[in-house]
N, C-alpha and C. Protein backbone atom coordinates (compact mmCIF):
# COMPACT_ATOMS: atom_id res chain seq x y z
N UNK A 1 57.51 53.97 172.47
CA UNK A 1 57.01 55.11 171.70
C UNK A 1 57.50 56.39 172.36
N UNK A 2 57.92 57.51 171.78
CA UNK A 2 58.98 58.13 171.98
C UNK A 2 57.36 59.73 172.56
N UNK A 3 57.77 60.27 173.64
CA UNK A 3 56.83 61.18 173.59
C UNK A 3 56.39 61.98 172.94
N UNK A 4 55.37 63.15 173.14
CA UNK A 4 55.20 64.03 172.48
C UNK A 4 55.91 65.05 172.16
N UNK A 5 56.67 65.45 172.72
CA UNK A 5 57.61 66.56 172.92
C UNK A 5 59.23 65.92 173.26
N UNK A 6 59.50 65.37 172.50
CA UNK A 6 60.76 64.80 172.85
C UNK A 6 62.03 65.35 172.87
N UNK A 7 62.95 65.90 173.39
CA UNK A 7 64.29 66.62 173.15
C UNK A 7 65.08 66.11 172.25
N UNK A 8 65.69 66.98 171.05
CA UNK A 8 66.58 67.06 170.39
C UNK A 8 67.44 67.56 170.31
N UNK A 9 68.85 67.28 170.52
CA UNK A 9 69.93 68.21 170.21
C UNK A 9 70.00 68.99 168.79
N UNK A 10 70.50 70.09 169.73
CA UNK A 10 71.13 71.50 168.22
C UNK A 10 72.72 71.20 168.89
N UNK A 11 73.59 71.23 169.60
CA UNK A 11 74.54 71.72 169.98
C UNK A 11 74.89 71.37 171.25
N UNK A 12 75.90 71.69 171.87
CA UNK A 12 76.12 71.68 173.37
C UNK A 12 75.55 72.37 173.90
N UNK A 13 74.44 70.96 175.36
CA UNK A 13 73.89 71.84 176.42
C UNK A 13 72.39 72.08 175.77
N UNK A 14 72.28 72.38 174.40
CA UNK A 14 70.88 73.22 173.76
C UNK A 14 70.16 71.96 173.60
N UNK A 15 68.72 72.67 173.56
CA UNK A 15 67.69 71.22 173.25
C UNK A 15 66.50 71.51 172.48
N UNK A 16 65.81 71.22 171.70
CA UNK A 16 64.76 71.86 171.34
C UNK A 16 63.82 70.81 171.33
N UNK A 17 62.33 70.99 171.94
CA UNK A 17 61.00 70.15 171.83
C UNK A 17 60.70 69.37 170.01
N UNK A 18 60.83 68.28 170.04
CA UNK A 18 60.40 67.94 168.48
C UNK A 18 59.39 67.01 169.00
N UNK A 19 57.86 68.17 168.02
CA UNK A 19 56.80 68.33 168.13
C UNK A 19 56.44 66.66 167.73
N UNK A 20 55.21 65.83 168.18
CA UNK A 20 54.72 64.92 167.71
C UNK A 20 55.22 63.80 168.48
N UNK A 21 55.34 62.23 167.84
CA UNK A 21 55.76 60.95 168.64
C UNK A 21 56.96 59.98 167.35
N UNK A 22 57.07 59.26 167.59
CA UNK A 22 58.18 58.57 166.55
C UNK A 22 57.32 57.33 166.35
N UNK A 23 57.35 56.46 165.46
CA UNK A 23 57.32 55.08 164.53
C UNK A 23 56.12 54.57 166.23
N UNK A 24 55.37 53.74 165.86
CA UNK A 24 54.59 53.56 166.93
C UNK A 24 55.37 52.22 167.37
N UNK A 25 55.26 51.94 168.63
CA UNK A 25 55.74 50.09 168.62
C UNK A 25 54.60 49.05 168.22
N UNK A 26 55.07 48.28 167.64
CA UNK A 26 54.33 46.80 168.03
C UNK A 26 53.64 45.89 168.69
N UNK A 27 52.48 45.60 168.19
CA UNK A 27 52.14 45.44 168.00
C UNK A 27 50.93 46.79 167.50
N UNK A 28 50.98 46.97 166.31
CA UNK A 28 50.46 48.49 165.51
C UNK A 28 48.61 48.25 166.38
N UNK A 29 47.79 49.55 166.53
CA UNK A 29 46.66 49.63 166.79
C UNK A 29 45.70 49.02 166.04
N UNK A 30 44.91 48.74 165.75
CA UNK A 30 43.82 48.42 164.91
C UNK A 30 42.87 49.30 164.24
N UNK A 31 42.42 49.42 163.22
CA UNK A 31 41.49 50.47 162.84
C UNK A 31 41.40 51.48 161.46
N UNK A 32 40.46 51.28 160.61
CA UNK A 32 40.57 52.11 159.33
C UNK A 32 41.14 53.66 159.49
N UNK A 33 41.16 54.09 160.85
CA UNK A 33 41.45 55.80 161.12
C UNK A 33 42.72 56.11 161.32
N UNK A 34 43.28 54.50 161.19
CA UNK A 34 45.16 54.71 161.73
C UNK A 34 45.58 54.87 160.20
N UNK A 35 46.88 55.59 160.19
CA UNK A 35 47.49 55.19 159.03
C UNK A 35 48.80 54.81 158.86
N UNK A 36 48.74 54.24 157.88
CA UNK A 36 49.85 52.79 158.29
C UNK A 36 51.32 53.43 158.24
N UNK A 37 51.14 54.42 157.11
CA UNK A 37 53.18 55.09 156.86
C UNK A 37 53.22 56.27 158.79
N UNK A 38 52.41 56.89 158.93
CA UNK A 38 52.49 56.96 160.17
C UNK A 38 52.83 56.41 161.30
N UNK A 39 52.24 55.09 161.37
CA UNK A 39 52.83 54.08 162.43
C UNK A 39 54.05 53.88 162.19
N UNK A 40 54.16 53.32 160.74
CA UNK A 40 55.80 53.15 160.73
C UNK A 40 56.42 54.61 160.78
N UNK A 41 56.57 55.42 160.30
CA UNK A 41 57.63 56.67 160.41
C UNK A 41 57.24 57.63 161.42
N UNK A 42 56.01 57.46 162.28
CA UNK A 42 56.14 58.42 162.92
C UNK A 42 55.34 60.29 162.50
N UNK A 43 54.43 60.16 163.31
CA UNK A 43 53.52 60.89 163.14
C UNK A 43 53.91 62.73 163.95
N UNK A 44 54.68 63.70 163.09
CA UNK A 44 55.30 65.03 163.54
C UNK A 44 54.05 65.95 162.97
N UNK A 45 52.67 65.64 163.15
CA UNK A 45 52.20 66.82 162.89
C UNK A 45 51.56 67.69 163.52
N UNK A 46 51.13 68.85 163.60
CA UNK A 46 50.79 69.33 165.52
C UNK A 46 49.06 69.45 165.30
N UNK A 47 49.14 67.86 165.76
CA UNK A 47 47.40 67.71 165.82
C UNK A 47 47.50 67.15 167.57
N UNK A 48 46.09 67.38 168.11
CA UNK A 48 45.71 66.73 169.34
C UNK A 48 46.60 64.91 169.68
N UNK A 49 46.81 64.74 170.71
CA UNK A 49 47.21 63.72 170.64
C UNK A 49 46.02 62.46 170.29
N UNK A 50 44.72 62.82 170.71
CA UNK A 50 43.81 61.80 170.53
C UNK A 50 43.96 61.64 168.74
N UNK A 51 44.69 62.25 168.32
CA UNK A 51 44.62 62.58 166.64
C UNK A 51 46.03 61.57 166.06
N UNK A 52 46.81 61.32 167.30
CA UNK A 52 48.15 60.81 166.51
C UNK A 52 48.18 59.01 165.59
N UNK A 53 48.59 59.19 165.23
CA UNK A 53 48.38 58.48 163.59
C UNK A 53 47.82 58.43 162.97
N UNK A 54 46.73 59.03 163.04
CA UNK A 54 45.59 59.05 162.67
C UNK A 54 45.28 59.66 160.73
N UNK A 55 45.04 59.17 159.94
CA UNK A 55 44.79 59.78 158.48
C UNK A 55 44.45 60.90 158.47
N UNK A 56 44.79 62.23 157.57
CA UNK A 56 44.07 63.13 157.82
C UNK A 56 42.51 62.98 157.21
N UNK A 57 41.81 62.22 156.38
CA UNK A 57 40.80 61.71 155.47
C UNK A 57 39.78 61.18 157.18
N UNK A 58 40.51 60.46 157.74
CA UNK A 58 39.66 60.21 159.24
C UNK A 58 39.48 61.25 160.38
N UNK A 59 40.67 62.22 160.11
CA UNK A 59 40.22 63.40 161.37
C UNK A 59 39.26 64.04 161.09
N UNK A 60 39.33 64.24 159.64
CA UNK A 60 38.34 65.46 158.93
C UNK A 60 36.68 64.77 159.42
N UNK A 61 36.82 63.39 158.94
CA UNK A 61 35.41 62.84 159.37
C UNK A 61 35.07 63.37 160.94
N UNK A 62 36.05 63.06 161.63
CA UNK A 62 35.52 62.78 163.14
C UNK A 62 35.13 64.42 163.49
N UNK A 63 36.33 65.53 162.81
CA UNK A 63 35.59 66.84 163.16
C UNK A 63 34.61 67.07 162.90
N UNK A 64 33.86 66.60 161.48
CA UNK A 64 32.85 66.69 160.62
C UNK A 64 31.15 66.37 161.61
N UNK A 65 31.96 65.67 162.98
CA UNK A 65 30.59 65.04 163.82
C UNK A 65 30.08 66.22 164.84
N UNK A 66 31.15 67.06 164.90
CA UNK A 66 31.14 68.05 165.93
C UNK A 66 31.45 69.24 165.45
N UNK A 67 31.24 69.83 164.15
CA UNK A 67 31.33 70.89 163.99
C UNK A 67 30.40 72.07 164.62
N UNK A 68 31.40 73.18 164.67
CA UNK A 68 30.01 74.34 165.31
C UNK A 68 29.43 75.36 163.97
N UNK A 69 28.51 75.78 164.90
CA UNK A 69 27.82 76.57 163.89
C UNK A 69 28.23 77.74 163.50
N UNK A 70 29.21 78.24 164.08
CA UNK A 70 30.16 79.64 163.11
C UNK A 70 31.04 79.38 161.95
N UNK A 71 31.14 80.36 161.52
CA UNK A 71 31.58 80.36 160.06
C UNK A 71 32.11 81.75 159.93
N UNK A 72 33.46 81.21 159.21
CA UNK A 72 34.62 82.59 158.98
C UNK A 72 34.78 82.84 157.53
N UNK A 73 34.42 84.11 157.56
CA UNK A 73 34.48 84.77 156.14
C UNK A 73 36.04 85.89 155.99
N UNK A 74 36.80 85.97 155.09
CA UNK A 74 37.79 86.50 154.48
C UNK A 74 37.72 87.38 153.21
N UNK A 75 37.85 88.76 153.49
CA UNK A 75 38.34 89.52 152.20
C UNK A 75 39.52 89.23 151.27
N UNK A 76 39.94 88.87 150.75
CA UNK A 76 40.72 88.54 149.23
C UNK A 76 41.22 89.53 148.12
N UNK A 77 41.27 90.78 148.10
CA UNK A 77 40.90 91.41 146.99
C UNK A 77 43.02 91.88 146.87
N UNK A 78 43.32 92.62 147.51
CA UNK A 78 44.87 92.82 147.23
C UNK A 78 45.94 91.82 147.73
N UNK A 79 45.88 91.83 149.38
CA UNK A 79 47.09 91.41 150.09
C UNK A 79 46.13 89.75 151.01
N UNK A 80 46.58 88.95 150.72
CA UNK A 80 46.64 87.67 151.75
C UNK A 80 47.56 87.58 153.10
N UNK A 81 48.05 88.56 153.35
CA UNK A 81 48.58 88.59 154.79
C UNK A 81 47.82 88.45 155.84
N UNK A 82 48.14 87.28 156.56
CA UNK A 82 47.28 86.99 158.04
C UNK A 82 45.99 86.02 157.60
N UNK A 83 45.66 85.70 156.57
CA UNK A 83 44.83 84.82 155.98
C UNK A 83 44.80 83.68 156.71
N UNK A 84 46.17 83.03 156.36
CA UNK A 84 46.65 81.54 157.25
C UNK A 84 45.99 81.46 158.49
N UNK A 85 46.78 82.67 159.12
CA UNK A 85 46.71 82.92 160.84
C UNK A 85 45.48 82.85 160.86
N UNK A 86 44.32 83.51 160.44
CA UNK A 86 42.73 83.68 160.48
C UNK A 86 42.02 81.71 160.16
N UNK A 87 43.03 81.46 159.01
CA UNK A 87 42.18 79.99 158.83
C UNK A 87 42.81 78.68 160.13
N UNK A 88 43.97 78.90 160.33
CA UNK A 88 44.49 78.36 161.57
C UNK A 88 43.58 78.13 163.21
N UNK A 89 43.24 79.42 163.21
CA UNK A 89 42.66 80.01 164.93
C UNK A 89 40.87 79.29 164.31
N UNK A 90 40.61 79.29 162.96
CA UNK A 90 39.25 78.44 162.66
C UNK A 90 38.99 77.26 162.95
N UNK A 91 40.18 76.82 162.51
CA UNK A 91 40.64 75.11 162.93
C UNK A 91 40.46 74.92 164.45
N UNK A 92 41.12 76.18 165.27
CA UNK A 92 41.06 75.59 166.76
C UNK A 92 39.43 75.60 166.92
N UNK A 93 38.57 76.50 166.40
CA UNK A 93 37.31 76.48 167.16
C UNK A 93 36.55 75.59 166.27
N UNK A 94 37.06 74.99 165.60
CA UNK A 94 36.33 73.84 164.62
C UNK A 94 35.64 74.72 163.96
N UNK A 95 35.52 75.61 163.45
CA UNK A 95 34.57 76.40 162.36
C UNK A 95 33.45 75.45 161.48
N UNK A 96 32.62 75.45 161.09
CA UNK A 96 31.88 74.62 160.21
C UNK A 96 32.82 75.08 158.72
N UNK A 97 32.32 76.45 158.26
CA UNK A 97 33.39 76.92 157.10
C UNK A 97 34.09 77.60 157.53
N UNK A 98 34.79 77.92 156.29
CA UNK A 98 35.55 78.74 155.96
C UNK A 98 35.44 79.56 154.60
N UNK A 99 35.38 80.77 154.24
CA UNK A 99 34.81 81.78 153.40
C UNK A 99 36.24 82.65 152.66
N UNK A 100 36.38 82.19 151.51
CA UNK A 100 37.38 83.44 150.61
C UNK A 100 36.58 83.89 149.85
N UNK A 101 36.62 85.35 150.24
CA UNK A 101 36.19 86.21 149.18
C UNK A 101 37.29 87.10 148.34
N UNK A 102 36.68 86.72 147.10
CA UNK A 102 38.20 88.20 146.00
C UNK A 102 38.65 86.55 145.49
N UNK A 103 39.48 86.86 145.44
CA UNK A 103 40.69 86.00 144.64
C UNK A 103 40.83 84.44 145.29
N UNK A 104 41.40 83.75 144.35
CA UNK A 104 41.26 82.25 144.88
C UNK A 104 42.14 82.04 146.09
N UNK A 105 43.39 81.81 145.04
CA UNK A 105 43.99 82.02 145.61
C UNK A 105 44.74 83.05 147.04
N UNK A 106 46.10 81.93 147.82
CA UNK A 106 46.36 82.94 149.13
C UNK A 106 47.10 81.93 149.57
N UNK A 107 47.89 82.52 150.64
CA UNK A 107 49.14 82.23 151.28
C UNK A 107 48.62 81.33 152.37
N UNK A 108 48.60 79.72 151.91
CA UNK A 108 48.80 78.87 152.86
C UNK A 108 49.73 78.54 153.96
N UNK A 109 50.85 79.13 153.63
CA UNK A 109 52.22 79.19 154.95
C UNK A 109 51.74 79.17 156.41
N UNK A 110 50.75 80.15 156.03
CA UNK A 110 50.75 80.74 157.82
C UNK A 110 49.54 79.94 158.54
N UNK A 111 49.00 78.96 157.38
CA UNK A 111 47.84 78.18 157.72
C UNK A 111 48.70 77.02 158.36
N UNK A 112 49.66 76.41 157.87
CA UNK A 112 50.26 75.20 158.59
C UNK A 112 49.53 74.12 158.27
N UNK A 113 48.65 73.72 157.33
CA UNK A 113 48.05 72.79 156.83
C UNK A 113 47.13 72.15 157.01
N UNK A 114 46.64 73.54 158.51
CA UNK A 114 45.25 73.26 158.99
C UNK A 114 43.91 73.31 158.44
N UNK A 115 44.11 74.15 157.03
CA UNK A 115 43.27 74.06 156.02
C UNK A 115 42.93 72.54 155.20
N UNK A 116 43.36 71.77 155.80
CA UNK A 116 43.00 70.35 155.07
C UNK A 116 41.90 69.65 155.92
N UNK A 117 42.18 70.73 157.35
CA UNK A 117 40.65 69.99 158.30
C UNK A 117 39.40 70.86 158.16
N UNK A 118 39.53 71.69 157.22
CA UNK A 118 38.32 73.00 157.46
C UNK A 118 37.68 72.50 155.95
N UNK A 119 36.73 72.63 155.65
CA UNK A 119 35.62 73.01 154.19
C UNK A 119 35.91 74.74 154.11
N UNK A 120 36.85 74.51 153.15
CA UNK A 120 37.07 76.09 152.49
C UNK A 120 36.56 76.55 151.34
N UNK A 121 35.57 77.43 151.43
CA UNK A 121 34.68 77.84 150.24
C UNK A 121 34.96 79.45 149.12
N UNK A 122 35.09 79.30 148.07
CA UNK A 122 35.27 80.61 147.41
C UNK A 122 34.09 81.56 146.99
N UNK A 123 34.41 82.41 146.89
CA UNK A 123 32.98 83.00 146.47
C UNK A 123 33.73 84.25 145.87
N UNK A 124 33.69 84.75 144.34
CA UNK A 124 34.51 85.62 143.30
C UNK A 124 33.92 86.95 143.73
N UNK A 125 32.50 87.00 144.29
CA UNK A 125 32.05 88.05 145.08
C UNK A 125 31.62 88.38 145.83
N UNK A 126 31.28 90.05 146.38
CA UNK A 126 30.66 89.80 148.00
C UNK A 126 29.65 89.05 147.40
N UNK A 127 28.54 89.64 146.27
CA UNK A 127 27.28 89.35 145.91
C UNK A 127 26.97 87.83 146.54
N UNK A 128 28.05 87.14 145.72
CA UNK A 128 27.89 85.47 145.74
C UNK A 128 27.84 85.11 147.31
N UNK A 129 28.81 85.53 147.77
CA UNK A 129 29.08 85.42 149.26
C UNK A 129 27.40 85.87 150.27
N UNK A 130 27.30 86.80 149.99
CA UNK A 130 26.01 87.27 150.31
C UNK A 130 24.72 86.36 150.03
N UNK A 131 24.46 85.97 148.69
CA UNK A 131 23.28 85.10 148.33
C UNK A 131 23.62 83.71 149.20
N UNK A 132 25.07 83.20 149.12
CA UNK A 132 25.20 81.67 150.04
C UNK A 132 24.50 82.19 151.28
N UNK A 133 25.03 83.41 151.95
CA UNK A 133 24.33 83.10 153.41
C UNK A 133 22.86 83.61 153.44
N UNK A 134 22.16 83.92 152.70
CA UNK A 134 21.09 84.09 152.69
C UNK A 134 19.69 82.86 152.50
N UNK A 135 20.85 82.03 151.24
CA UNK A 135 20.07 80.64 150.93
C UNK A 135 21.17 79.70 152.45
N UNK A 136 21.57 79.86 153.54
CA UNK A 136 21.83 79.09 154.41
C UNK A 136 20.78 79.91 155.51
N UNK A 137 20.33 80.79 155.67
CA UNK A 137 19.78 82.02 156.67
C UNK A 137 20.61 82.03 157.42
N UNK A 138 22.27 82.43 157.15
CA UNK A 138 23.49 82.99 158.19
C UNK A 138 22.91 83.93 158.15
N UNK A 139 23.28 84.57 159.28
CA UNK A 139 23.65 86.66 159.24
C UNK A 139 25.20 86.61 159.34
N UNK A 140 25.24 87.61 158.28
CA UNK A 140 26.37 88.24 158.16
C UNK A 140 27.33 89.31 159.34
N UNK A 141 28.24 89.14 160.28
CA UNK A 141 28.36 89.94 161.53
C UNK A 141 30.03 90.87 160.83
N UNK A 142 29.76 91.76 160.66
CA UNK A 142 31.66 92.58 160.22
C UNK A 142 31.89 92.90 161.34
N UNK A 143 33.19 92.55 161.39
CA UNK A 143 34.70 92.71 162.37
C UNK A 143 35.34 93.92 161.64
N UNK A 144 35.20 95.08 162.28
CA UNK A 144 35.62 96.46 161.67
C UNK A 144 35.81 97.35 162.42
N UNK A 145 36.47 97.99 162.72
CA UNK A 145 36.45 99.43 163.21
C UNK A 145 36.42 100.77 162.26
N UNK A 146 34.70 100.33 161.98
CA UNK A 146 34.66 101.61 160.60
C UNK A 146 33.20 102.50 161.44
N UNK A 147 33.35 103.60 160.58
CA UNK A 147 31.99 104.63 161.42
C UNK A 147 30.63 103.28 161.53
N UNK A 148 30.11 103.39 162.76
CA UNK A 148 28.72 102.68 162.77
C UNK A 148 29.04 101.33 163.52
N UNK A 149 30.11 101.42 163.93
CA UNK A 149 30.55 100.00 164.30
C UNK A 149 30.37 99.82 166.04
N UNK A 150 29.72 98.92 166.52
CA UNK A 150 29.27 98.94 167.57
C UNK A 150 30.80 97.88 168.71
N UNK A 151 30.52 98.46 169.95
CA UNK A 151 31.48 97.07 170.78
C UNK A 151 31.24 95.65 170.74
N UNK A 152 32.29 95.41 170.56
CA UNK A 152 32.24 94.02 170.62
C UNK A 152 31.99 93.13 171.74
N UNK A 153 32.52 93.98 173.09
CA UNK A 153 32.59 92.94 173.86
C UNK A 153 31.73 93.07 174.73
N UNK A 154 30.42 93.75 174.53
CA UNK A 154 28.86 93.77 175.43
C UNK A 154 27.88 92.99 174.26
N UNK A 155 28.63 92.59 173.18
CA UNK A 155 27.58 92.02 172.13
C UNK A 155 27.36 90.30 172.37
N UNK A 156 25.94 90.06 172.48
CA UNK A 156 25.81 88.88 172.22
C UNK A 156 25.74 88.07 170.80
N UNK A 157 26.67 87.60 170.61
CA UNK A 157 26.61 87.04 169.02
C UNK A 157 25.90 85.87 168.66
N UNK A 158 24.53 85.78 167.48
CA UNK A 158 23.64 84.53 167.64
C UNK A 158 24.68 83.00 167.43
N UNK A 159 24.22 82.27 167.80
CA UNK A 159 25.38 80.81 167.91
C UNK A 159 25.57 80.65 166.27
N UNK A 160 24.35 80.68 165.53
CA UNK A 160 24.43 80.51 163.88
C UNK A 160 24.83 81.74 163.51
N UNK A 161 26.02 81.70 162.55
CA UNK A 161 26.73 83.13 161.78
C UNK A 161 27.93 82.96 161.44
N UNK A 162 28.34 84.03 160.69
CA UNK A 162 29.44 84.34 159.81
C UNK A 162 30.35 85.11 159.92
N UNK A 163 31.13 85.25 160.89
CA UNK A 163 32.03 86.65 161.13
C UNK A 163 32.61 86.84 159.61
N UNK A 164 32.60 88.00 159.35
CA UNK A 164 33.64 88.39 158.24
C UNK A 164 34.15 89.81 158.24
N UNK A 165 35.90 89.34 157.53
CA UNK A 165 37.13 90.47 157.90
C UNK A 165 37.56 91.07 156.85
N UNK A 166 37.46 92.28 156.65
CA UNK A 166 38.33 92.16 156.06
C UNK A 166 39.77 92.12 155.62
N UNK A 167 40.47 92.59 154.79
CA UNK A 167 41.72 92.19 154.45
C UNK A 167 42.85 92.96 154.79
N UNK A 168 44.07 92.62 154.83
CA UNK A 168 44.80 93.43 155.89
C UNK A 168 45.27 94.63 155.26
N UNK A 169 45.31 95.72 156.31
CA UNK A 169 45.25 96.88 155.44
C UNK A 169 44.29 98.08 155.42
N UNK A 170 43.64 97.94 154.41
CA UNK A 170 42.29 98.33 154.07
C UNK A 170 41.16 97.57 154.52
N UNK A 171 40.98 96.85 155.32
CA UNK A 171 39.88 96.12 156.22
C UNK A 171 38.81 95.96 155.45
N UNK A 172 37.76 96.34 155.69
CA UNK A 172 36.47 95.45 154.86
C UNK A 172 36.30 96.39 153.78
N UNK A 173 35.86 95.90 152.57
CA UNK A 173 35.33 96.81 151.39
C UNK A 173 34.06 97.39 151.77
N UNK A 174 33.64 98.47 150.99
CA UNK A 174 32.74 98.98 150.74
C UNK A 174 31.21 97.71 150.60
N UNK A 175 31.72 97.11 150.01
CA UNK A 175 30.64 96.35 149.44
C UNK A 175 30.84 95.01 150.62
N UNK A 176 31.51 94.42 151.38
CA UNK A 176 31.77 93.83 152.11
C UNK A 176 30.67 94.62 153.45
N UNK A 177 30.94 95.94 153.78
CA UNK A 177 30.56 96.24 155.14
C UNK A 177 28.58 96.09 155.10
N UNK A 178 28.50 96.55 153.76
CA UNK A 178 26.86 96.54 153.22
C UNK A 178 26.45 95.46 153.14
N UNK A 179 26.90 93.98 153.13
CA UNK A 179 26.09 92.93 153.54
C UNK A 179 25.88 92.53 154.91
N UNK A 180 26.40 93.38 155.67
CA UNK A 180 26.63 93.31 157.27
C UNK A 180 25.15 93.45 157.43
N UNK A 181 24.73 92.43 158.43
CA UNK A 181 23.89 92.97 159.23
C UNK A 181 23.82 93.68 160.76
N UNK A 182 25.20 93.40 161.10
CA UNK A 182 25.51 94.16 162.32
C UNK A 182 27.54 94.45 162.04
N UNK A 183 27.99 95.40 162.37
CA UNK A 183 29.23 95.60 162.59
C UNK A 183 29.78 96.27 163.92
N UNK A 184 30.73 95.19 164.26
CA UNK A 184 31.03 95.35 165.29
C UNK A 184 32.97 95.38 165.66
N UNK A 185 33.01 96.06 166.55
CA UNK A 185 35.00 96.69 166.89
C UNK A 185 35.27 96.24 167.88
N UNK A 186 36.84 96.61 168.00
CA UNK A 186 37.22 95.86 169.39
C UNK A 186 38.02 96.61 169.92
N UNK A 187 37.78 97.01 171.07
CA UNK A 187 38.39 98.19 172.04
C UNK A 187 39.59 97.92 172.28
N UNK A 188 40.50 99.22 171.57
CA UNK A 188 41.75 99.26 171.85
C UNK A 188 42.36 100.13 172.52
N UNK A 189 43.42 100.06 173.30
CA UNK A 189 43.84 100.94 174.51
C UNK A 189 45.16 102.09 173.64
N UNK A 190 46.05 101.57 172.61
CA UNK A 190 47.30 102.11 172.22
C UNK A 190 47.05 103.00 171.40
N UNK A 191 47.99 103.70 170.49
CA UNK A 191 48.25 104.45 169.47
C UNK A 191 47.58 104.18 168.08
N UNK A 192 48.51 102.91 167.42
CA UNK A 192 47.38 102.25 166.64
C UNK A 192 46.30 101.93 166.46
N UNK A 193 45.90 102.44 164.92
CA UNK A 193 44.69 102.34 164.50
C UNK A 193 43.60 101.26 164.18
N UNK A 194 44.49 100.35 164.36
CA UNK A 194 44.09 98.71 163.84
C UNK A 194 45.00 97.58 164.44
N UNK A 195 44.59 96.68 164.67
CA UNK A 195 45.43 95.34 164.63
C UNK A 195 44.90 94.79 163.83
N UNK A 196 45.58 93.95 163.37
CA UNK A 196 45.76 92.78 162.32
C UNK A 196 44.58 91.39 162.51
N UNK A 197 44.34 91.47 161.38
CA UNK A 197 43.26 90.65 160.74
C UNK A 197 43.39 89.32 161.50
N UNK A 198 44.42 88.75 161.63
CA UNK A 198 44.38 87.13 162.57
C UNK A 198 44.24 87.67 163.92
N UNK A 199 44.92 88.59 164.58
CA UNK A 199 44.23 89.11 165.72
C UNK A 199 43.09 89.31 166.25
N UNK A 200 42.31 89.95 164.98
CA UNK A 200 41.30 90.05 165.62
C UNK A 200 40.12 89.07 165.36
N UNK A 201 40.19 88.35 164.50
CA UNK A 201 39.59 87.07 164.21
C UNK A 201 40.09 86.58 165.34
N UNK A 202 40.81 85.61 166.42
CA UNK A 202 41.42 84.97 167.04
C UNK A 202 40.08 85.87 168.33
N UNK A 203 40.50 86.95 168.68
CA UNK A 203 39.59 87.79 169.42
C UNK A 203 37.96 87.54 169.09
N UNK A 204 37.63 88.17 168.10
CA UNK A 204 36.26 87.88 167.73
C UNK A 204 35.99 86.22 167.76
N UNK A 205 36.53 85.10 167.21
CA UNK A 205 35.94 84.28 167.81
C UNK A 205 36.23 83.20 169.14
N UNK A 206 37.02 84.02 169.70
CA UNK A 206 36.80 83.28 171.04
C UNK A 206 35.46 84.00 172.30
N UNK A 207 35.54 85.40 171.59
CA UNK A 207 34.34 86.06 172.28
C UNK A 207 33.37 85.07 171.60
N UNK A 208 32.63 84.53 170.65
CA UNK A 208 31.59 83.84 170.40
C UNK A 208 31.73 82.84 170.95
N UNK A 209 33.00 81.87 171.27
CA UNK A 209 33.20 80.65 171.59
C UNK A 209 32.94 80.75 173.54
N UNK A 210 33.79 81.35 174.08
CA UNK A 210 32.88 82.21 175.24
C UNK A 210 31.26 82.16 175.58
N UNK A 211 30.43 82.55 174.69
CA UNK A 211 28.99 82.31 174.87
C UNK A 211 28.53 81.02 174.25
N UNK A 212 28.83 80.12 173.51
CA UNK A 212 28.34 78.96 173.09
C UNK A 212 29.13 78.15 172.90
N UNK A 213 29.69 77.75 174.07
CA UNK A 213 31.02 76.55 174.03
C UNK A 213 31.41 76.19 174.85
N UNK A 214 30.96 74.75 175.51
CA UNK A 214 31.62 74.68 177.23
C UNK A 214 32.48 74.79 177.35
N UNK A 215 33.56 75.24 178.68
CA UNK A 215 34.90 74.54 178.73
C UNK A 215 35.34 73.87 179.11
């Protein structure tokens, strides 16, 4: 069985890492969680190795045992830029959900297909969005650097909640920042006025993962 990172030629001298393992050998593993065109062809997808051959229908279960109690919410309304990146960095912290607000649709590219391990939920408005976490008793926490917005990084964030971003650009709506029950920024040293929505999602929840998450 060929490693994880195996070298491939481009050219003379050049090599590049190809991600994953090849065709498993023989005598194949045992088990409803393996899957069988995997064993034979070889499993290139960039999951944990405890994950390799594994169905994606069986990872989803096994995350499903250990999910945490945060939950990532998304503005939707013009531009899906950085969406992916935001549902991606969810996947690493195992998110319980995942939250689109605005429009259904959005640019899976930058997700990498990590959206097939997350429960991704729509909601056509804040309103709707708002009543779910109310009938779950989330609090709602905004990731903003708008007037009223407190530091982020002296805040203790409760383990149950919902970060939500908004969208790149124009950052949270009007009606987005008003279901907030707390809003909170993230201290920046440069010129710019903002970084980008997967940035600071990636930031905001590793600060939560930080207080309620061994390492």
């Amino acid at each position: 069985m060929s490693s994880p990172t195996t070298p491939a030629s481009i050219g003379p001298g050049e090599f590049f890492p190809v991600v994953g393992v090849g065709p498993h050998e023989k005598p194949w593993p045992e088990g409803d969680h393996y899957d069988p065109e995997l064993l034979l062809n070889g499993d290139r997808r960039n999951v944990l190795d405890h994950y390799r051959y594994w169905s994606v229908e069986a990872i989803v279960a096994d995350l499903n045992t250990k999910r945490h109690k945060l939950q990532i919410a998304i503005e939707n309304w013009q531009h899906d830029l950085n969406i992916g990146s935001v549902v991606r960095t969810a996947n690493a912290f195992n998110v319980s959900a995942v939250h689109i607000i605005g429009k259904r649709d959005w640019n899976k590219r930058g997700a990498m297909v990590t959206d097939r391990y997350l429960t991704v939920m729509h909601h056509p408005t804040v309103e709707d969005f708002a009543e779910y976490c109310k009938e779950q008793n989330l609090p709602i926490i905004g990731i903003d650097n708008v007037p009223g917005s407190k530091q982020l990084e002296p805040a203790v964030l409760p383990e149950s909640c919902v970060l939500l971003f908004g969208q790149e650009g124009a950052g949270m709506s009007v009606e987005g920042i008003a279901v907030c029950e707390v809003l909170y920024e993230i201290n920046q040293y440069g010129s710019t006025r903002s970084m980008n929505a997967s940035a600071a999602g990636a930031i905001a929840m590793y600060h939560w993962a930080l207080q309620h998450l061994p390492r």
